[in-house]
Protein backbone atom coordinates (compact mmCIF):
# COMPACT_ATOMS: atom_id res chain seq x y z
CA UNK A 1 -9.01 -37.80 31.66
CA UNK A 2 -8.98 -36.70 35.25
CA UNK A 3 -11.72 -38.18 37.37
CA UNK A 4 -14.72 -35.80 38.57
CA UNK A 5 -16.94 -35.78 41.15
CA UNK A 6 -20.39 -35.43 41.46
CA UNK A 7 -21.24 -34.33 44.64
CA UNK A 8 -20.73 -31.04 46.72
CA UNK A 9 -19.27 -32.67 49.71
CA UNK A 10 -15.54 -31.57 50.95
CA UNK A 11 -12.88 -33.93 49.97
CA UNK A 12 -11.92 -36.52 52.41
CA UNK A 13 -9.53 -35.46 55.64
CA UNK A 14 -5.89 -35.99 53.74
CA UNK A 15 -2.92 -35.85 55.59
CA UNK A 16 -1.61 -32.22 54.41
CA UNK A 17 -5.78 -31.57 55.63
CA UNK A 18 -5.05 -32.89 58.79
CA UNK A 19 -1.36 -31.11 59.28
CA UNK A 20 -3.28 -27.95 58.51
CA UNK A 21 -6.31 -28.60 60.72
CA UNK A 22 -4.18 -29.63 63.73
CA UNK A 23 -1.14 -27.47 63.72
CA UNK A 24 -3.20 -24.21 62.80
CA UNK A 25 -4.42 -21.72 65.67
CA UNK A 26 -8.23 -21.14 66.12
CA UNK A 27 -7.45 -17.33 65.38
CA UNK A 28 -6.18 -18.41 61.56
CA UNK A 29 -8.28 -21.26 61.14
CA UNK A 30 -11.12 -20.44 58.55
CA UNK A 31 -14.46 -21.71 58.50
CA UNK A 32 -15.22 -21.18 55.28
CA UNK A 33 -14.02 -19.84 52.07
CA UNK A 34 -16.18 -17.90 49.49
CA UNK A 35 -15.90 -15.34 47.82
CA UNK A 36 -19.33 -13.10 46.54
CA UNK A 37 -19.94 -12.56 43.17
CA UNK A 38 -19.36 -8.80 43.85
CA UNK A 39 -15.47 -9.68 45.10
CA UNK A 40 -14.42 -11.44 42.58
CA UNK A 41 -12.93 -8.77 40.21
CA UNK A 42 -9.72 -7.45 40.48
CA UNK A 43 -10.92 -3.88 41.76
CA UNK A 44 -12.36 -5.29 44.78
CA UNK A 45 -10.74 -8.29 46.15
CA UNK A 46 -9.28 -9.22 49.08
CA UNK A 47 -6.43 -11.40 47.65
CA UNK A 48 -3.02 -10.41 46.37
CA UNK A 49 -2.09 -10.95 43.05
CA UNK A 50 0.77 -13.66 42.87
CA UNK A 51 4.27 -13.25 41.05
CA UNK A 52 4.58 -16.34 39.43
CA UNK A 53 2.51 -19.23 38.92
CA UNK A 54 4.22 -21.54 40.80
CA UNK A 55 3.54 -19.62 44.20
CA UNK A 56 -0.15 -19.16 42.94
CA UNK A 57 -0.09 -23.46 42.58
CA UNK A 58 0.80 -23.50 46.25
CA UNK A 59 -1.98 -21.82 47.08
CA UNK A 60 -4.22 -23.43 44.64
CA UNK A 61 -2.78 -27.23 46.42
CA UNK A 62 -3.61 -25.20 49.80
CA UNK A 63 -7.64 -24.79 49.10
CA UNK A 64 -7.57 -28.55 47.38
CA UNK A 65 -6.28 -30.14 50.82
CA UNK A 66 -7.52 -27.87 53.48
CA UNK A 67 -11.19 -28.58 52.24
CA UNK A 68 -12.51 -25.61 53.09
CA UNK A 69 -14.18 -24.39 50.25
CA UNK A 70 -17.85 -25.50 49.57
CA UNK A 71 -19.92 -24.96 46.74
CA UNK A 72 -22.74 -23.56 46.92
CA UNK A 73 -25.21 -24.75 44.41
CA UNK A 74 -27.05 -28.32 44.64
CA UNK A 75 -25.10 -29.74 41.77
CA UNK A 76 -22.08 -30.34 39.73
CA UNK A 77 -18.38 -31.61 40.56
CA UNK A 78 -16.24 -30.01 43.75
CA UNK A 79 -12.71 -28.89 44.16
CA UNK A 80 -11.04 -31.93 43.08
CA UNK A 81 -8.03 -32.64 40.36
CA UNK A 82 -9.41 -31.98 37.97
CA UNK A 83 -9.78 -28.04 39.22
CA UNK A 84 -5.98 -28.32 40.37
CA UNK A 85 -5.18 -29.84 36.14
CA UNK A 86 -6.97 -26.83 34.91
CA UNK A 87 -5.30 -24.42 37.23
CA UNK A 88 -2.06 -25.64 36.31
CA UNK A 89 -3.12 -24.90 32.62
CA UNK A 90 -3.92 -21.21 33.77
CA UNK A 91 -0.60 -20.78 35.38
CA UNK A 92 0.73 -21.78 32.34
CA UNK A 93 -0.67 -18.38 30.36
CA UNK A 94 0.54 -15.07 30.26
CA UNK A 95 -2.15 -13.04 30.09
CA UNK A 96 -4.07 -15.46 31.62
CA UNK A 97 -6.72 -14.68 28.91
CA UNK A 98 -8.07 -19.21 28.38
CA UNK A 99 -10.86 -19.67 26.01
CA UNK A 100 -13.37 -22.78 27.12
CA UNK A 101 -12.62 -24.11 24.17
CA UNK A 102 -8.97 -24.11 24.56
CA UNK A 103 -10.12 -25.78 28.02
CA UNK A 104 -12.34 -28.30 26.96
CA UNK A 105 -9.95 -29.24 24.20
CA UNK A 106 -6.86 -29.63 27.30
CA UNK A 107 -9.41 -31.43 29.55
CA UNK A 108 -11.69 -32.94 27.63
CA UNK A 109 -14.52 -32.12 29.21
CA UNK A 110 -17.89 -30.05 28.57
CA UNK A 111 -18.21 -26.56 28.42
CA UNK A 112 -20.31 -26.83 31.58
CA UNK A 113 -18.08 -28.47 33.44
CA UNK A 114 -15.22 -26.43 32.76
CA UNK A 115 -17.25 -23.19 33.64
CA UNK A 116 -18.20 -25.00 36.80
CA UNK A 117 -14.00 -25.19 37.75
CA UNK A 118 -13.45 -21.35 36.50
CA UNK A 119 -16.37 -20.41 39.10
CA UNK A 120 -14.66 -22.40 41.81
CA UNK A 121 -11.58 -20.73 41.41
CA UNK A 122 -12.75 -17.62 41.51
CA UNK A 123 -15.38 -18.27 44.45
CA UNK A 124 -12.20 -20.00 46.48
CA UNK A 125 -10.21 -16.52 45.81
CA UNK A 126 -7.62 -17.58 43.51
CA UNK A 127 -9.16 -15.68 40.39
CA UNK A 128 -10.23 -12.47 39.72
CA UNK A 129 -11.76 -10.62 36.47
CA UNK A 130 -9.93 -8.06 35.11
CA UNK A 131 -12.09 -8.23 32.13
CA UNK A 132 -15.04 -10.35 31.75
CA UNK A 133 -15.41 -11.69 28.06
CA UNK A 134 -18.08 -10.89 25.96
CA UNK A 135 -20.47 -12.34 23.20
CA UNK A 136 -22.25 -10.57 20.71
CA UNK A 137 -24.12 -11.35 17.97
CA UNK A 138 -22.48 -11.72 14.48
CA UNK A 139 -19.18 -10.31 16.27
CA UNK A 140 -15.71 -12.09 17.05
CA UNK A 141 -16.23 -13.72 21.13
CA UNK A 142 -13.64 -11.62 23.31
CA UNK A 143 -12.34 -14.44 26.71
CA UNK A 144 -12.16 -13.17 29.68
CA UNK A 145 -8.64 -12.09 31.39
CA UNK A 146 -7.96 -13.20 34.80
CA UNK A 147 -5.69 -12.52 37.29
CA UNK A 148 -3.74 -15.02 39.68
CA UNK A 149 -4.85 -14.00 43.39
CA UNK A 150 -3.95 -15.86 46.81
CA UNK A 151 -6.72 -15.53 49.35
CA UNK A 152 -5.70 -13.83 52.70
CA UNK A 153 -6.51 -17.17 54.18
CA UNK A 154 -3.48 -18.72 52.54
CA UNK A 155 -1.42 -16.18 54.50
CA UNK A 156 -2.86 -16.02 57.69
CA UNK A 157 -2.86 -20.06 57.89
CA UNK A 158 0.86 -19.98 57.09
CA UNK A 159 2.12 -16.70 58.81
CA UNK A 160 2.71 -14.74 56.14
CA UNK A 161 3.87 -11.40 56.97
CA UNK A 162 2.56 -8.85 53.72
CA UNK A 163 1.96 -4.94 53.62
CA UNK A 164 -0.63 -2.76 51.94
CA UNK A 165 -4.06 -3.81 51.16
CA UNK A 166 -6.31 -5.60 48.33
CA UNK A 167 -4.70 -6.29 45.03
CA UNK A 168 -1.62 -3.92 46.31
CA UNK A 169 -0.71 -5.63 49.33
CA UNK A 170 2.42 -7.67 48.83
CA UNK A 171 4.64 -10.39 50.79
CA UNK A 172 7.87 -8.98 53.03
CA UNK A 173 8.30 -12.33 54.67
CA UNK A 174 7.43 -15.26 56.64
CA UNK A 175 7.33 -16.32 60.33
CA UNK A 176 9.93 -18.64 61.26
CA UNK A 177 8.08 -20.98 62.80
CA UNK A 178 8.89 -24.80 62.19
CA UNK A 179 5.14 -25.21 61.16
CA UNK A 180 4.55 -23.31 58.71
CA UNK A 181 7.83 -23.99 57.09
CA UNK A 182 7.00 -27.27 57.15
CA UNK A 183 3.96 -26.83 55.55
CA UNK A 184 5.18 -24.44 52.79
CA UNK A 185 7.82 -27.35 51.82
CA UNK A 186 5.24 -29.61 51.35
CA UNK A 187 2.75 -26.80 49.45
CA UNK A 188 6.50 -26.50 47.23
CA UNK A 189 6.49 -30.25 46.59
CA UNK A 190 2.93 -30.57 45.39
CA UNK A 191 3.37 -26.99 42.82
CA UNK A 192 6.39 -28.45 41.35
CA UNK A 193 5.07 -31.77 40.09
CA UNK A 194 3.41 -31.46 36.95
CA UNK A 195 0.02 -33.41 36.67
CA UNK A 196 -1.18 -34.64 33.46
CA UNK A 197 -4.52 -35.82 32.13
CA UNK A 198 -5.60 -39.54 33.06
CA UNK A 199 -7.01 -41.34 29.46
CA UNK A 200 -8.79 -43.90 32.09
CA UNK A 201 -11.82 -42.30 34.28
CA UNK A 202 -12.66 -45.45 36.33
CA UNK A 203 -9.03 -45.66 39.07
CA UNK A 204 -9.79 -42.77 41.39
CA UNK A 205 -6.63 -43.41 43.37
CA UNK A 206 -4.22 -40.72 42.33
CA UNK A 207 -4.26 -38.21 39.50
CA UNK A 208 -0.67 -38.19 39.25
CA UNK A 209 0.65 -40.55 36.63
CA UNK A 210 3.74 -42.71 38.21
CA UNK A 211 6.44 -43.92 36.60
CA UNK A 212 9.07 -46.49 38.09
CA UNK A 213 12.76 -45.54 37.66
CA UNK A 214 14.99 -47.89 35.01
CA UNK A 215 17.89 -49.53 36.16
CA UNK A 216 20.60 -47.21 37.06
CA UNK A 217 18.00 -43.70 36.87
CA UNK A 218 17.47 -41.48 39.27
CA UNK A 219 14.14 -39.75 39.75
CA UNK A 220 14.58 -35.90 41.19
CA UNK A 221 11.92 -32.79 40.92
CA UNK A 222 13.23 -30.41 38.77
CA UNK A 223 12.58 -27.81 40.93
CA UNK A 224 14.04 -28.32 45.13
CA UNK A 225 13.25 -25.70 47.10
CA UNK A 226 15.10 -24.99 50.37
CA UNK A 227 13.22 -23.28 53.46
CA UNK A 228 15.72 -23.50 55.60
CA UNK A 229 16.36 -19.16 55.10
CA UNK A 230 14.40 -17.65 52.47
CA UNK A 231 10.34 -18.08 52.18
CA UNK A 232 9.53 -20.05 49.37
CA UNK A 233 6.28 -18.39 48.27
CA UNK A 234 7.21 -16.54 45.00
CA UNK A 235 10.49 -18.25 44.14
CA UNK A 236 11.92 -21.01 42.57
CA UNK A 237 15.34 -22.62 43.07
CA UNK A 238 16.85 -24.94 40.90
CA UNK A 239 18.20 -28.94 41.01
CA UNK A 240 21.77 -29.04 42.70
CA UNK A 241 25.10 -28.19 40.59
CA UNK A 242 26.87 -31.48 41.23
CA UNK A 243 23.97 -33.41 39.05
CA UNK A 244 24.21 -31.13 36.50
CA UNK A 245 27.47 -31.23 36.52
CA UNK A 246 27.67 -35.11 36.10
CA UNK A 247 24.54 -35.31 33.91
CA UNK A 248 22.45 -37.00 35.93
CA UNK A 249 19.47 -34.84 36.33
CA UNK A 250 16.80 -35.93 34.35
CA UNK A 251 13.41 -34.66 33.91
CA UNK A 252 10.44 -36.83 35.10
CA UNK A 253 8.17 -35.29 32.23
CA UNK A 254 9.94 -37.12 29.31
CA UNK A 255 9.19 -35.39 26.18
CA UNK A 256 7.28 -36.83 23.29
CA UNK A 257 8.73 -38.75 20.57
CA UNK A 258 9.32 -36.49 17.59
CA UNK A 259 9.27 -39.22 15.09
CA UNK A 260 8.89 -38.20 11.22
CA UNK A 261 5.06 -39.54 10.27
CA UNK A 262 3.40 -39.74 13.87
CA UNK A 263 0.25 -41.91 14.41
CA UNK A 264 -1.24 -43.06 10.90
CA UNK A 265 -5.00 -41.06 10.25
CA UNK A 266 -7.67 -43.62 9.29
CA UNK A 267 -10.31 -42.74 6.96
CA UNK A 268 -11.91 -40.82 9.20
CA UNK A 269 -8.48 -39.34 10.09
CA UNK A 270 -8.38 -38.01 6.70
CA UNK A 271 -12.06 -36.59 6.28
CA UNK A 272 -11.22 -34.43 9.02
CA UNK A 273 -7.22 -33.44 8.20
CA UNK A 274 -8.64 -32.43 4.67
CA UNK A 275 -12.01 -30.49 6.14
CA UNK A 276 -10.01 -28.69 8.34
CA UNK A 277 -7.53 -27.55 5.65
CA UNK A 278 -10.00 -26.57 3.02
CA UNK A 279 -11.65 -24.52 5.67
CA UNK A 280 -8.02 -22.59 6.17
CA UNK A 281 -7.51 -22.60 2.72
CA UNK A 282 -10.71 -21.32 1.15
CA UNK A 283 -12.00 -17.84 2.12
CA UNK A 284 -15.46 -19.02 1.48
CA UNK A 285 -15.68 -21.87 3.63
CA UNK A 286 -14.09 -19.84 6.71
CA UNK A 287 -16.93 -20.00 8.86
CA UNK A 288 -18.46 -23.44 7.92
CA UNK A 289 -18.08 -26.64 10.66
CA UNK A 290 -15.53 -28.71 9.66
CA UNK A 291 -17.25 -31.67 10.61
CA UNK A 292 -19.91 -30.77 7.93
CA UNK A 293 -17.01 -30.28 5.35
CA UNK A 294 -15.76 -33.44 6.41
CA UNK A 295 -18.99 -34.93 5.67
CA UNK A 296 -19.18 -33.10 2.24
CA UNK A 297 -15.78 -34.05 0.96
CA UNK A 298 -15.56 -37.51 1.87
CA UNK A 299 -15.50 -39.60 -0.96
CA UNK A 300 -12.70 -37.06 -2.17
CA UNK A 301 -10.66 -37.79 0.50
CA UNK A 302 -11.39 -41.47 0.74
CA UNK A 303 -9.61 -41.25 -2.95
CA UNK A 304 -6.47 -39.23 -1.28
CA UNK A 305 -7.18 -36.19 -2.62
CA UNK A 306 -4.94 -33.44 -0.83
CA UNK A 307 -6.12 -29.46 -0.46
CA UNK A 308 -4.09 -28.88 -3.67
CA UNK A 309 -6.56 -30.84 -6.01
CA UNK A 310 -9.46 -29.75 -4.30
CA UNK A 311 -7.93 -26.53 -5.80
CA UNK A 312 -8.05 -27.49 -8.94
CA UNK A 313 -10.90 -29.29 -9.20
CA UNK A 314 -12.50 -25.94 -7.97
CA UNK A 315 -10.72 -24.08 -11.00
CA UNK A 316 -11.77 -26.45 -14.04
CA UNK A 317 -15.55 -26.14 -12.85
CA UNK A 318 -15.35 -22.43 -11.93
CA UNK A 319 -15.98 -20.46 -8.15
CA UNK A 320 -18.73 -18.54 -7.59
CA UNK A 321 -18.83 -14.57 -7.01
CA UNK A 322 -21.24 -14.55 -4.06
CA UNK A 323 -21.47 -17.48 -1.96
CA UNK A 324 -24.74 -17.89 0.58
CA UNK A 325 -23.85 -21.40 1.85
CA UNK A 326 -20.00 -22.72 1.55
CA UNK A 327 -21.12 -26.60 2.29
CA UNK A 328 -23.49 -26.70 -0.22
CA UNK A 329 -21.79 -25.10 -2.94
CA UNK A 330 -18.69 -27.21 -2.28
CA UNK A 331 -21.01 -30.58 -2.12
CA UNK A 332 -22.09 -29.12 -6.16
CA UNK A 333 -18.95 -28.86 -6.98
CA UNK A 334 -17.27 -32.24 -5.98
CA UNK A 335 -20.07 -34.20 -7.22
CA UNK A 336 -18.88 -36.83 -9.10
CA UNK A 337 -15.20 -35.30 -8.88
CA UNK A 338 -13.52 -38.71 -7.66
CA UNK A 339 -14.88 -40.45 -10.77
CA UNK A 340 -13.55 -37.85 -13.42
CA UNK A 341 -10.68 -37.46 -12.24
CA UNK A 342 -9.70 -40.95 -11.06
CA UNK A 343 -6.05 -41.43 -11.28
CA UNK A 344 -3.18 -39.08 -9.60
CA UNK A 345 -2.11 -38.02 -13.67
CA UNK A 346 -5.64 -36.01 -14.61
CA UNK A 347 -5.42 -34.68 -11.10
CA UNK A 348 -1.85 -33.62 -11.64
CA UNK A 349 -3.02 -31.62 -14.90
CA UNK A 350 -5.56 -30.00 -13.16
CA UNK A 351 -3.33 -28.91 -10.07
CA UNK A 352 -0.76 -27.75 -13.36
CA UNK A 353 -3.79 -25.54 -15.00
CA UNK A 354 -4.72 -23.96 -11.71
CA UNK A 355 -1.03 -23.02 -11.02
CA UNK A 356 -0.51 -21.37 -14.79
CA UNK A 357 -3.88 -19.55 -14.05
CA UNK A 358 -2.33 -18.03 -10.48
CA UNK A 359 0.62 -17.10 -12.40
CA UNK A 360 -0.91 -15.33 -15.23
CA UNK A 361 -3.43 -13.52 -12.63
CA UNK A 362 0.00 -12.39 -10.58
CA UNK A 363 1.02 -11.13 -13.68
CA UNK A 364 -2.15 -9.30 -14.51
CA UNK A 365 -2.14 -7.83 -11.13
CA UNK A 366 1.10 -6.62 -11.80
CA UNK A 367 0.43 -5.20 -15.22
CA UNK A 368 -2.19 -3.04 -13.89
CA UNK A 369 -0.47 -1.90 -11.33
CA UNK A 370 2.75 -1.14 -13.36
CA UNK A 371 0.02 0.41 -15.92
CA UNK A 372 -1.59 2.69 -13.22
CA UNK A 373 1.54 4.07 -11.31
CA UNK A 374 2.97 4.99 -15.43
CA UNK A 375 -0.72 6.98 -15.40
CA UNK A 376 -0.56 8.56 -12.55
CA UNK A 377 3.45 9.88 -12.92
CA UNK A 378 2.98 10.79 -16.54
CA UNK A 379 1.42 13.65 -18.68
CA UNK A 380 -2.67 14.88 -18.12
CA UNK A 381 -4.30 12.53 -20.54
CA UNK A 382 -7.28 13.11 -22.49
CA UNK A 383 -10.70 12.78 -20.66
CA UNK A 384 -12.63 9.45 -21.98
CA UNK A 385 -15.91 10.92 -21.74
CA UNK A 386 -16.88 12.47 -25.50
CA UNK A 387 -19.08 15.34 -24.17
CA UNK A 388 -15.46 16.56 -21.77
CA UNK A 389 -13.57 15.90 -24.77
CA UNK A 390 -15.92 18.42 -26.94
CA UNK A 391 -15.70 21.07 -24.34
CA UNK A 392 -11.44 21.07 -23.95
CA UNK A 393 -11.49 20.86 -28.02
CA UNK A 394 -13.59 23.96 -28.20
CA UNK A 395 -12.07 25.81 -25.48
CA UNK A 396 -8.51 24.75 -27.33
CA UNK A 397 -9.81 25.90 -30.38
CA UNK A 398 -11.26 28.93 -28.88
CA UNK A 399 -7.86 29.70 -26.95
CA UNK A 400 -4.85 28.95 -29.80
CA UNK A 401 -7.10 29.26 -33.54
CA UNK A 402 -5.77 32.33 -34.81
CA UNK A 403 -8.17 35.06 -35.48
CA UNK A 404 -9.26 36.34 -38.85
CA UNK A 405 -7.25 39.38 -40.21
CA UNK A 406 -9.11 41.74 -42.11
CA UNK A 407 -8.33 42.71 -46.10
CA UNK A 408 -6.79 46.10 -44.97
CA UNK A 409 -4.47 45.54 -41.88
CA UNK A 410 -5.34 48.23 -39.46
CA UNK A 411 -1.87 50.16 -38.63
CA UNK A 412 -0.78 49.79 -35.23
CA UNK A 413 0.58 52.70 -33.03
CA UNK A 414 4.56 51.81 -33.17
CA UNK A 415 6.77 53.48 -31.28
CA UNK A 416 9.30 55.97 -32.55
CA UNK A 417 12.96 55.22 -33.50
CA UNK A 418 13.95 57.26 -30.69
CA UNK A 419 12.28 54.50 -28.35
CA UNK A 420 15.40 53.01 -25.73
CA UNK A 421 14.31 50.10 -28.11
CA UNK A 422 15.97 51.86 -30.84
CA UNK A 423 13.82 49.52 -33.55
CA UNK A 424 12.52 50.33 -36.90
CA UNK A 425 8.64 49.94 -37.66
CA UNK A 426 9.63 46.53 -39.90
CA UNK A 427 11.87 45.37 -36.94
CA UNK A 428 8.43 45.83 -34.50
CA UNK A 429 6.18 44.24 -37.12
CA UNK A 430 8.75 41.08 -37.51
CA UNK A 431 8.46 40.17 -33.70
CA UNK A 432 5.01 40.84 -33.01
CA UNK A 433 4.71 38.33 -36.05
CA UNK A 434 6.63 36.10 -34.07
CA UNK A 435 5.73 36.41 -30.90
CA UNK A 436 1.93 35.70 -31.95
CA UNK A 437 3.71 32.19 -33.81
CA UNK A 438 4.96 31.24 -30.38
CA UNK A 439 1.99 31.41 -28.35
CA UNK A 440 0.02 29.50 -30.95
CA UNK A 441 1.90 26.91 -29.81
CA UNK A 442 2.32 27.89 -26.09
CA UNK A 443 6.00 29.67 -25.94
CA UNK A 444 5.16 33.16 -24.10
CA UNK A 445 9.03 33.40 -23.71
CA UNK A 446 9.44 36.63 -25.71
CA UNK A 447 6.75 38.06 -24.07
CA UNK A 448 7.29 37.07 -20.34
CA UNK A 449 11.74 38.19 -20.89
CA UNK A 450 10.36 41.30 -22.12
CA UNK A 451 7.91 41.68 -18.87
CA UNK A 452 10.77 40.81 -16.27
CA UNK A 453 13.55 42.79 -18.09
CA UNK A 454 11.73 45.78 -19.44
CA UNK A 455 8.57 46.22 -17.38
CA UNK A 456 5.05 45.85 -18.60
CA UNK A 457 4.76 49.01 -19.65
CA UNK A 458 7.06 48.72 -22.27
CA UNK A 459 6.68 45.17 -23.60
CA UNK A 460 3.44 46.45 -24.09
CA UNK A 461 5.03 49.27 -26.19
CA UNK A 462 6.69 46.81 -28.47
CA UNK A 463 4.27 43.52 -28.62
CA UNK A 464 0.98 45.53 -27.93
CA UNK A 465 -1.62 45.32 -24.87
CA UNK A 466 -3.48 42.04 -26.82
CA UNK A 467 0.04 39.68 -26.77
CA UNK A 468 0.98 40.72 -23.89
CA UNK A 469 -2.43 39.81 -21.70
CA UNK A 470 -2.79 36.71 -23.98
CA UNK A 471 0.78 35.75 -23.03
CA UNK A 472 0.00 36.03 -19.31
CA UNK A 473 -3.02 33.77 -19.43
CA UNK A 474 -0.87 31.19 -21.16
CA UNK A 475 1.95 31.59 -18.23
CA UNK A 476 -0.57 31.20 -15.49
CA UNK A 477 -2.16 28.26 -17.53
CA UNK A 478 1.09 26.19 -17.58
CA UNK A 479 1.64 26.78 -14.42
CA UNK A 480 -1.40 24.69 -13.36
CA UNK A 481 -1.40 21.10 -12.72
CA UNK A 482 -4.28 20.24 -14.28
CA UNK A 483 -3.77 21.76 -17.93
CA UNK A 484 -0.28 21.20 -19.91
CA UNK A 485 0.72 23.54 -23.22
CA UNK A 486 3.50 22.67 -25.22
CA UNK A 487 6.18 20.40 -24.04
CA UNK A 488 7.42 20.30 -20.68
């Protein structure tokens, strides 16, 4: 962990302090630098926003060992390491959008003190809202977005020529003075080493982790910069092509071992690798503290129980529809669960019966929707309701019975032999017969040909003004999408 301060003071005069305090002019020079709360958003500050994060680390080394930033209330740490570690974590992000507790869990530290290193990086100039998070009741929290800025100080102290003004204004170059090329190489040097977080908090000597060279190695930055030309703030150049050429260039972050297994979990270990999973796992324990849940299932876990038989434990004694408190009703639940089922056999049946259940509710799930899609494509079914299925019977009934004839058929007006139809009377008589047969059971064919070929006026003629206007209702009917007559 990265040692702290407790006091306000200004670091002590270093010897990149004392380089900056003797070589600058009195015209560059600043007294002091805060920024008000009202400046610190990225609509109204003074700083430009940096291209990269390595030139924002040179300025961020810059305010560390020029000591001129101050806070300004009576308590809590200063600009010290541990402010440079956590910059070096936001230069890392892109957005720079860091939760505090994604910070507390890099740094290990409270979420006071980690607020108290976001404030001094924003009252020092070198962040700047663009949206300030948010926290509302029974809602998700939002973190707030920064943006990388380097205070106009930073420029003026090194002769940095820019253009434009506020967030706009951007670098065109650098005066080529000795000094302040000097002073950028060793700004370079300190952004390119990486720092890392001390496990000890009692050496206060350096926060930079040293490690001697084996026999034979060679230790080199991975990043040289050259100032010799080009300014260095906003670029990177890279380790010379004869090493890589021979192999020789090694990085002095060596990565971690990526060993199968990793550091063995104690019991404790355990508690909390199985809490944390069953809170993943189980939609009902989503929002409970793991450390609770640890709690809760520990006596399962002390027996090696993995996520898996919590699973089916959970299906032989049944879930709950509505749960109001996930801890509790998972304490009810695993009581007594390590003593019934003791060995890894009845927990291996259990884990079997909850898998055959999944399967046969996948296949349930896919029966009904199989089973809905074939309703929905299909024919108009019946209605389920019985008074709906009285009313379409009677208006069926009421549409297709035939009517009564009476004991002495009334003669119907036929038309002459001389009709274009050239029929007898029996010939009329035999298709109105058969016309009425077919729309009994829905065919209007004979009449609706006899429409589009002959007119209306003259199927009328030959199947009568009653077949005719029933035959039309019938067409129009099928034609619907809610009613169906006959066969389609």
């Amino acid at each position: 962990m990265l040692p702290q301060t407790g006091t306000t003071q200004p670091p002590k005069m270093t010897q990149l302090t004392r380089g900056i305090a003797s070589r600058t002019p009195d015209k560059t020079a600043p007294t002091d630098l805060w920024v008000p709360p009202v400046q610190q958003w990225l609509a109204t500050t003074a700083g430009r926003i940096a291209q990269d994060g390595y030139s924002w680390m040179q300025a961020v080394h810059w305010v560390a060992a020029a000591g001129l930033y101050t806070p300004r209330r009576a308590h809590g740490p200063g600009f010290n390491p541990t402010t440079v570690f956590i910059a070096q974590l936001l230069a890392e992000l892109s957005p720079c959008r860091p939760g505090i507790d994604y910070l507390m869990r890099r740094t290990r530290l409270s979420e006071r003190s980690v607020q108290y290193h976001l404030q001094m990086l924003r009252e020092s100039g070198l962040l700047a809202y663009i949206e300030r998070g948010t926290r509302v009741r029974d809602a998700h929290a939002h973190a707030s977005e920064f943006a990388h800025t380097i205070p106009t100080e930073f420029d003026n102290a090194l002769d940095i020529k820019t253009v434009g003004e506020g967030p706009a204004r951007r670098m065109t170059g650098m005066a080529p003075s000795p000094r302040s090329r000097n002073l950028m190489k060793r700004l370079a040097k300190k952004a390119a080493r990486k720092l890392r977080r001390r496990h000890t908090t009692t050496s206060t000597k350096s926060h930079r982790p040293t490690r001697k060279p084996a026999a034979g190695e060679k230790l080199c930055t991975p990043m040289q910069v050259s100032f010799s030309t080009v300014p260095s703030a906003g670029s990177t150049s890279f380790p010379p092509e004869s090493k890589l050429a021979s192999g020789e260039h090694k990085s002095p972050s060596p990565k971690r071992s990526t060993k199968a297994g990793g550091r063995k979990l104690n019991h404790i270990g355990r508690r909390y690798q199985l809490a944390r999973e069953l809170t993943q796992e189980l939609d009902w324990l989503r929002n409970c503290s793991v450390p609770r849940i640890a709690w809760v299932a520990r006596h399962v876990a002390d027996a090696g129980w993995t996520v898996t038989d919590v699973k089916g434990w959970l299906h032989l004694r049944g879930e709950a529809g509505r749960v109001r408190r996930g801890s509790g009703l998972l304490a009810t639940l695993l009581s007594n669960a390590h003593n019934v089922l003791d060995t890894p056999a009845k927990r291996g049946d259990a884990v079997e019966q909850w898998r055959c259940a999944q399967e046969a509710a996948r296949r349930n799930r896919i029966q009904q929707v199989r089973a809905r899609q074939e309703r929905f494509e299909r024919d108009w079914d019946a209605p389920t309701n019985l008074a709906v299925q009285r009313l379409v019977n009677e208006a069926f009934i009421t549409a297709f019975s035939p009517k009564s004839v009476a004991a002495t058929p009334v003669r119907e007006t036929l038309p002459d032999a001389s009709e274009p139809e050239g029929l007898d009377t029996e010939e009329v008589v035999q298709l109105r017969a058969e016309a009425r047969q077919r729309l009994i059971v829905g065919d209007t064919s004979l009449v609706t040909v006899a429409i589009e070929v002959k007119g209306r006026d003259s199927a009328e003629q030959l199947y009568g003004a009653e077949l005719v206007r029933r035959a039309l209702q019938l067409a129009s009917g099928a034609r619907s999408t809610l009613m169906t007559y006959g066969r389609r």
